[in-house]
Protein backbone atom coordinates (compact mmCIF):
# COMPACT_ATOMS: atom_id res chain seq x y z
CA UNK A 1 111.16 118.67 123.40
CA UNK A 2 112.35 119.71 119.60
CA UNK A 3 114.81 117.40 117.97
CA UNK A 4 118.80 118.77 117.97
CA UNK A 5 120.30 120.78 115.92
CA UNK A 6 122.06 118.58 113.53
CA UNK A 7 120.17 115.28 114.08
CA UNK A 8 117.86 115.35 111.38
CA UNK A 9 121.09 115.64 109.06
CA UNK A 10 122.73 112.39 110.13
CA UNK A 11 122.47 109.10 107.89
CA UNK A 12 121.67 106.34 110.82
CA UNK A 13 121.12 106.98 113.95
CA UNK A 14 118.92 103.95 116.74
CA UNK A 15 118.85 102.76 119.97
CA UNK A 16 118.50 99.70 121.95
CA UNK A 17 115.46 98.20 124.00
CA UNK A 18 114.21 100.71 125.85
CA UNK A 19 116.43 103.91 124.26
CA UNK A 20 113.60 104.29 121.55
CA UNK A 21 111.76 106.68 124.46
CA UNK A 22 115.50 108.58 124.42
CA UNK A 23 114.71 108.97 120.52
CA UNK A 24 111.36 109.99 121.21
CA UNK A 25 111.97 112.10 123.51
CA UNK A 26 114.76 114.90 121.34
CA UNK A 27 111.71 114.82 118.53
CA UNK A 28 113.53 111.93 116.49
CA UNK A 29 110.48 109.64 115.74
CA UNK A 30 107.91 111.76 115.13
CA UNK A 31 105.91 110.55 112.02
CA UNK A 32 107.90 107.77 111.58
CA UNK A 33 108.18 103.58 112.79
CA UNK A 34 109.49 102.09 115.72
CA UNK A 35 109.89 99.60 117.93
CA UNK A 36 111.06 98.82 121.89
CA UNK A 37 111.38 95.84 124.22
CA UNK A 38 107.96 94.01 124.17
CA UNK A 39 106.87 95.39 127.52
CA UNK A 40 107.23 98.83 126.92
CA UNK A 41 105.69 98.92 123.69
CA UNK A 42 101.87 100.38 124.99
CA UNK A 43 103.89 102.62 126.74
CA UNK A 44 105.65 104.34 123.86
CA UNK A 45 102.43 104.57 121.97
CA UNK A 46 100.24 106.32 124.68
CA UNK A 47 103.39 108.98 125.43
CA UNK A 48 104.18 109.47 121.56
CA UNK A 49 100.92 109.02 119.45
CA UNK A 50 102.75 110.63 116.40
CA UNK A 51 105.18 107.48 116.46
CA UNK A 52 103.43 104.40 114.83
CA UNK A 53 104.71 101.63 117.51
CA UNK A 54 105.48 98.27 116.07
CA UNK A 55 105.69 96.31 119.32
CA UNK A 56 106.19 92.80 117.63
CA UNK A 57 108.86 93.74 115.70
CA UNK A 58 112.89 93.36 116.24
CA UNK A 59 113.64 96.40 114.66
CA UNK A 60 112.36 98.83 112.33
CA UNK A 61 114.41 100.34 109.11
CA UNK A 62 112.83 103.57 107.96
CA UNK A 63 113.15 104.59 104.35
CA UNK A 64 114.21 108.14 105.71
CA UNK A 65 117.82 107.79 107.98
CA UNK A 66 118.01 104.51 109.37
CA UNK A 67 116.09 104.59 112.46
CA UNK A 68 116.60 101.03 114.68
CA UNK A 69 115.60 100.88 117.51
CA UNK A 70 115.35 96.79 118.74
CA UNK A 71 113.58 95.19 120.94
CA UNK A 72 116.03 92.60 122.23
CA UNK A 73 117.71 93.21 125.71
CA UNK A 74 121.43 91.28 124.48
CA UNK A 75 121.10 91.59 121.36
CA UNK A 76 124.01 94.11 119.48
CA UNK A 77 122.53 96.37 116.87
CA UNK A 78 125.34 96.44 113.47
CA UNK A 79 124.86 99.06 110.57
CA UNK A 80 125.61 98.04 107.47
């Protein structure tokens, strides 16, 4: 799948728990960090090998756009 037009131009965009294979999916993460609930984690590494996976982390912040996907099922996700 490529990513949307107009995604690559927005500031932030993330996800929660399990949403980083959403991101993956429209082309988002490729090349860049990310994370997803603990269990999924292999998962999102063996069906995106361009994405480096950072299972034990809570969330990732890129350099690039703010990319967050988090790995915690309740928890809320703020911007600043």
């Amino acid at each position: 799948m490529t990513e949307r037009p107009g995604a690559g131009q927005s500031r932030r965009y993330g996800s929660t728990c399990t949403g980083a294979f959403l991101l993956a999916h429209a082309g988002l993460l490729a090349g860049r960090r990310a994370t997803t609930h603990w269990e999924y984690a292999e998962r999102l590494a063996a069906d995106f090998p361009d994405i480096q996976v950072e299972p034990d982390h809570i969330f990732v912040r890129d350099d690039r756009p703010s990319v967050l996907p988090e790995s915690q099922r309740r928890s809320t996700l703020a911007f600043r």
